[in-house]
C-alpha atoms as a PDB file:
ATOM      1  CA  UNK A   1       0.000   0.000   0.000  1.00  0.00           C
ATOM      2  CA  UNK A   2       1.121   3.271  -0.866  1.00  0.00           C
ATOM      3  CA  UNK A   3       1.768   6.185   1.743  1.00  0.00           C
ATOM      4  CA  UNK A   4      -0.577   9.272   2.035  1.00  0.00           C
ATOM      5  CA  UNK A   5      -0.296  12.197   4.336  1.00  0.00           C
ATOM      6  CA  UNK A   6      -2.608  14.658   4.847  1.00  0.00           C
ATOM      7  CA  UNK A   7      -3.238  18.645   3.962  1.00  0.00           C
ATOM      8  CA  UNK A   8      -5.716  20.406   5.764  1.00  0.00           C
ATOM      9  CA  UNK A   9      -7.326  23.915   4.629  1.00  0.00           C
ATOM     10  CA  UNK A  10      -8.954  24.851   7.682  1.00  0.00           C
ATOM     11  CA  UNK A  11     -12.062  27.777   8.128  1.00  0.00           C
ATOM     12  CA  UNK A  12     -11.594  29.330   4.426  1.00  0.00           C
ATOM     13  CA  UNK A  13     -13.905  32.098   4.482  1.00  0.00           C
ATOM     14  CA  UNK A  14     -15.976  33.357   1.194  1.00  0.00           C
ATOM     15  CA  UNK A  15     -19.095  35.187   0.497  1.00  0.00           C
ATOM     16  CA  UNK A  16     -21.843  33.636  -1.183  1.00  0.00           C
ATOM     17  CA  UNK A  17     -25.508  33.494  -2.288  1.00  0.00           C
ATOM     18  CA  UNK A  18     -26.361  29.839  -1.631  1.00  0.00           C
ATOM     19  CA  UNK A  19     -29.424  28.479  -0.250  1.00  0.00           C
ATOM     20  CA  UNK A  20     -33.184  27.535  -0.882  1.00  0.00           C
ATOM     21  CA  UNK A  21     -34.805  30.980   0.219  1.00  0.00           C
ATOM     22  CA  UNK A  22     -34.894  34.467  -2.022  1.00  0.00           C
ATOM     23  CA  UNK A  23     -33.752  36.375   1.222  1.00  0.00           C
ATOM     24  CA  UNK A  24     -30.425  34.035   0.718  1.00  0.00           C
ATOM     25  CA  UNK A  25     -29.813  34.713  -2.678  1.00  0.00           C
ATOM     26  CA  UNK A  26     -30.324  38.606  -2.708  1.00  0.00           C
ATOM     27  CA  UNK A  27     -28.325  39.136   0.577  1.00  0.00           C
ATOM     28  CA  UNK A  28     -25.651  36.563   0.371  1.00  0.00           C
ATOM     29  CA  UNK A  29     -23.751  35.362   3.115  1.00  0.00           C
ATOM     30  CA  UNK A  30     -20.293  33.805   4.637  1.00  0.00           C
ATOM     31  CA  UNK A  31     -19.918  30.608   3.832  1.00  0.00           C
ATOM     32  CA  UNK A  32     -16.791  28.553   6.168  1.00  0.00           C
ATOM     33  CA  UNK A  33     -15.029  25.681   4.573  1.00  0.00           C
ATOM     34  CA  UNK A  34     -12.280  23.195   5.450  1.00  0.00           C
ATOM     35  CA  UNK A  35     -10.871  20.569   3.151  1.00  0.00           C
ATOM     36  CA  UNK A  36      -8.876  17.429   4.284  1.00  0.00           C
ATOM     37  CA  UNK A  37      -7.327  15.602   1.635  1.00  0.00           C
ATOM     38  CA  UNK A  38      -5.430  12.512   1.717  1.00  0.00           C
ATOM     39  CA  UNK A  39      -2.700  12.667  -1.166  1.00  0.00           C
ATOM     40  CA  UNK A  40      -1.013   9.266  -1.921  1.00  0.00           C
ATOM     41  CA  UNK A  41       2.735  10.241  -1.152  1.00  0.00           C
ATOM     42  CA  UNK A  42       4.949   9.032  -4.267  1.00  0.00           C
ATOM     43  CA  UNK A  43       8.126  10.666  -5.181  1.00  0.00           C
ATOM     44  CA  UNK A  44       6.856  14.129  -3.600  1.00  0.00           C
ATOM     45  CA  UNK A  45       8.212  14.086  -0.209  1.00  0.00           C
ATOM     46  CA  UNK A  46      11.347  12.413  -1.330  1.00  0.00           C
ATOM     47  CA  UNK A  47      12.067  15.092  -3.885  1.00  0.00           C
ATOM     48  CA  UNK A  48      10.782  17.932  -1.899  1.00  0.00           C
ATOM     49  CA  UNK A  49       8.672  18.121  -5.018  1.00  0.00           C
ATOM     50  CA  UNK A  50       6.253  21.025  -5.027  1.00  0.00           C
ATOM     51  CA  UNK A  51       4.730  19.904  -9.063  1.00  0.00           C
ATOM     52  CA  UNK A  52       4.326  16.379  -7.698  1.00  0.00           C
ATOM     53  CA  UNK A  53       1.977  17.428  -4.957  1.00  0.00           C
ATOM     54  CA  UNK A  54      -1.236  19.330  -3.769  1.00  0.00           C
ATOM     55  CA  UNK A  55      -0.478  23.038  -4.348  1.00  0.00           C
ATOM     56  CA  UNK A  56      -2.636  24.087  -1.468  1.00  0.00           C
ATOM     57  CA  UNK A  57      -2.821  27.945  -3.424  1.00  0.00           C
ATOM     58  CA  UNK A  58      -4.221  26.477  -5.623  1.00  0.00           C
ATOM     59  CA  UNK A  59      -6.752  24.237  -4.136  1.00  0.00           C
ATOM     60  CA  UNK A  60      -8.167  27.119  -2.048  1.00  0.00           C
ATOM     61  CA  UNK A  61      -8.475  29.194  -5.481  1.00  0.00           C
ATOM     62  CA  UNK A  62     -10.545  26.219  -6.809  1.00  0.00           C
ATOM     63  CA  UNK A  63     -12.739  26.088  -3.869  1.00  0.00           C
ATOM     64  CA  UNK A  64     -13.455  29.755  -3.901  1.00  0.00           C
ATOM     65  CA  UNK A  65     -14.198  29.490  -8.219  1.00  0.00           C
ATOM     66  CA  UNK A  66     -16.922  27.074  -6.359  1.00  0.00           C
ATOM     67  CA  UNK A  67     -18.384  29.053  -3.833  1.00  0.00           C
ATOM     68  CA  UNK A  68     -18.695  32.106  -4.805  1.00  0.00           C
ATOM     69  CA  UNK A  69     -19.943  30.299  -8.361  1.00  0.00           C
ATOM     70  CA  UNK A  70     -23.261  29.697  -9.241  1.00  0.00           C
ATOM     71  CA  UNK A  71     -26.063  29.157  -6.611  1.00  0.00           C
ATOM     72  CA  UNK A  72     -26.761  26.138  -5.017  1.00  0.00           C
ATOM     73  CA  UNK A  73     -30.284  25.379  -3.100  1.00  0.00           C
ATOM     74  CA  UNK A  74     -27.848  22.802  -0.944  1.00  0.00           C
ATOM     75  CA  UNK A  75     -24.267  22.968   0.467  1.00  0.00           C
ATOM     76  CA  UNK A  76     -24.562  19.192   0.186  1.00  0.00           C
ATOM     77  CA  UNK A  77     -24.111  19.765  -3.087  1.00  0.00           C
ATOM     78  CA  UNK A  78     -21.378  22.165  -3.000  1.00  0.00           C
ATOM     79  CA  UNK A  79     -19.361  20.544  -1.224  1.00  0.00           C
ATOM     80  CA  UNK A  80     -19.642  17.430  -3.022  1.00  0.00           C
ATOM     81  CA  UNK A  81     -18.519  19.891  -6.277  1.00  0.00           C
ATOM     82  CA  UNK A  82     -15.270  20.723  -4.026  1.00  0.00           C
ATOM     83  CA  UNK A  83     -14.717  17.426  -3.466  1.00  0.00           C
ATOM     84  CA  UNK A  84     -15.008  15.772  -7.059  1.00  0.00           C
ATOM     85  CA  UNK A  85     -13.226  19.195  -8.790  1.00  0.00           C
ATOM     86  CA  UNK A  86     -10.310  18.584  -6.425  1.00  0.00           C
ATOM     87  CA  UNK A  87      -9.984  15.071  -7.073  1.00  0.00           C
ATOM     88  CA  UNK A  88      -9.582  15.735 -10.633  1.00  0.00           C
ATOM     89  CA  UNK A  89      -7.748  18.551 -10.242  1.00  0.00           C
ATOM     90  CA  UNK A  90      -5.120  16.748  -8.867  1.00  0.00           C
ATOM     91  CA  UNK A  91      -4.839  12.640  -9.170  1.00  0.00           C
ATOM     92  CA  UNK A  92      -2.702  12.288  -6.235  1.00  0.00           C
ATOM     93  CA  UNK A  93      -6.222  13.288  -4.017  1.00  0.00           C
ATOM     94  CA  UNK A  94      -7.479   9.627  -2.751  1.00  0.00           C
ATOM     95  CA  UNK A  95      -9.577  11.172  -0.301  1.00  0.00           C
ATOM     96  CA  UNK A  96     -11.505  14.728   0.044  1.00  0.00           C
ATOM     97  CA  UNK A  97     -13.525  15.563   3.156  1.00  0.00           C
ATOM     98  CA  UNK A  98     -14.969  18.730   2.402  1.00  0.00           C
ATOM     99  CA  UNK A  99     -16.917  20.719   5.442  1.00  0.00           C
ATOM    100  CA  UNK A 100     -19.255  23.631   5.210  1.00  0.00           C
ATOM    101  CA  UNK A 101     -20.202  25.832   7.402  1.00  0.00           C
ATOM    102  CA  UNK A 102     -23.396  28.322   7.033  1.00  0.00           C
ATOM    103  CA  UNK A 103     -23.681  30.884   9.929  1.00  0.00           C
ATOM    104  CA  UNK A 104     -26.879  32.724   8.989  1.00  0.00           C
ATOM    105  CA  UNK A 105     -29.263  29.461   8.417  1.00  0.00           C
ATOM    106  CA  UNK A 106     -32.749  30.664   8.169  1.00  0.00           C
ATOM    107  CA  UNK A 107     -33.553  28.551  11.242  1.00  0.00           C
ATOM    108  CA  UNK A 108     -36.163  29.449  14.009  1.00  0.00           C
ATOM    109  CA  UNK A 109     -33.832  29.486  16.243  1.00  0.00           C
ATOM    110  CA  UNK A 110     -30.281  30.861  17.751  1.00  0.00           C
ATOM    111  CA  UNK A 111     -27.089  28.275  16.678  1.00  0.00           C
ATOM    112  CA  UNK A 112     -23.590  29.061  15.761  1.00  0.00           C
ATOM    113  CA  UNK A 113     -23.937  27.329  12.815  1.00  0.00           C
ATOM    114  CA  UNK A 114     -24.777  24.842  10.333  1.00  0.00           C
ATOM    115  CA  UNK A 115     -22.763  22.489   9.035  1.00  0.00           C
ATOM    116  CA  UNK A 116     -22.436  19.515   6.323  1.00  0.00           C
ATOM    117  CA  UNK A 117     -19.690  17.114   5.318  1.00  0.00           C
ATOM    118  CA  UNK A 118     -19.185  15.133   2.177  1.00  0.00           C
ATOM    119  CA  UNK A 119     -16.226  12.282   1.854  1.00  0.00           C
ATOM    120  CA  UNK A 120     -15.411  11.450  -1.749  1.00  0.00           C
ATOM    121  CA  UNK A 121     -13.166   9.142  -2.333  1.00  0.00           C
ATOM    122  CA  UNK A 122     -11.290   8.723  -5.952  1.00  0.00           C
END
């Protein structure tokens, strides 16, 4: 079995207009995400190799193309988009756990937060 090591992207803020309600779309909101990824090792480490890695720059600029994208009724579903888009961004990805955090849910109620998580595995 190959070895994998993990890079984190923790509390990546971006503002958005997701969500099922009008109110959501014309006022937009934060949006919090953190990706875990499990990258299969290969020659990287070794080599100190940044090209034969997960250039985390550039994962965080494809998960904010994806947020702040087109609207979503569900963060279910963007965060599955994260997931899959970073996979095949970069082939050394064997796992993405993708998080999402929405502080302003139209809930009747006071919470910090709500929150979904997708695992994709490729």
């Amino acid at each position: 079995m190959t070895a994998t090591y993990t890079i984190t992207l923790k509390n990546c803020a971006f503002f958005a207009r997701h969500g099922v309600h009008d109110e959501e779309e014309f006022l937009g909101q934060r949006f919090f995400v953190d990706a875990e990824l499990d990258v299969e090792q290969g020659q990287a480490l070794v080599d100190d190799s940044i090209d034969d890695t997960v250039h985390y720059g550039i994962a965080f600029t494809e998960i904010e193309k994806i947020i702040t994208g087109r609207r979503r009724y569900l963060i279910e579903a963007l965060a599955l988009e994260v997931a899959t888009t970073l996979c095949s961004r970069f082939p050394q990805i064997r796992r993405a756990k993708i998080s999402i955090r929405k502080p302003n849910a139209p809930v009747p109620g006071v919470l910090d937060y709500v929150e979904v998580t997708v695992e994709h595995y490729a």
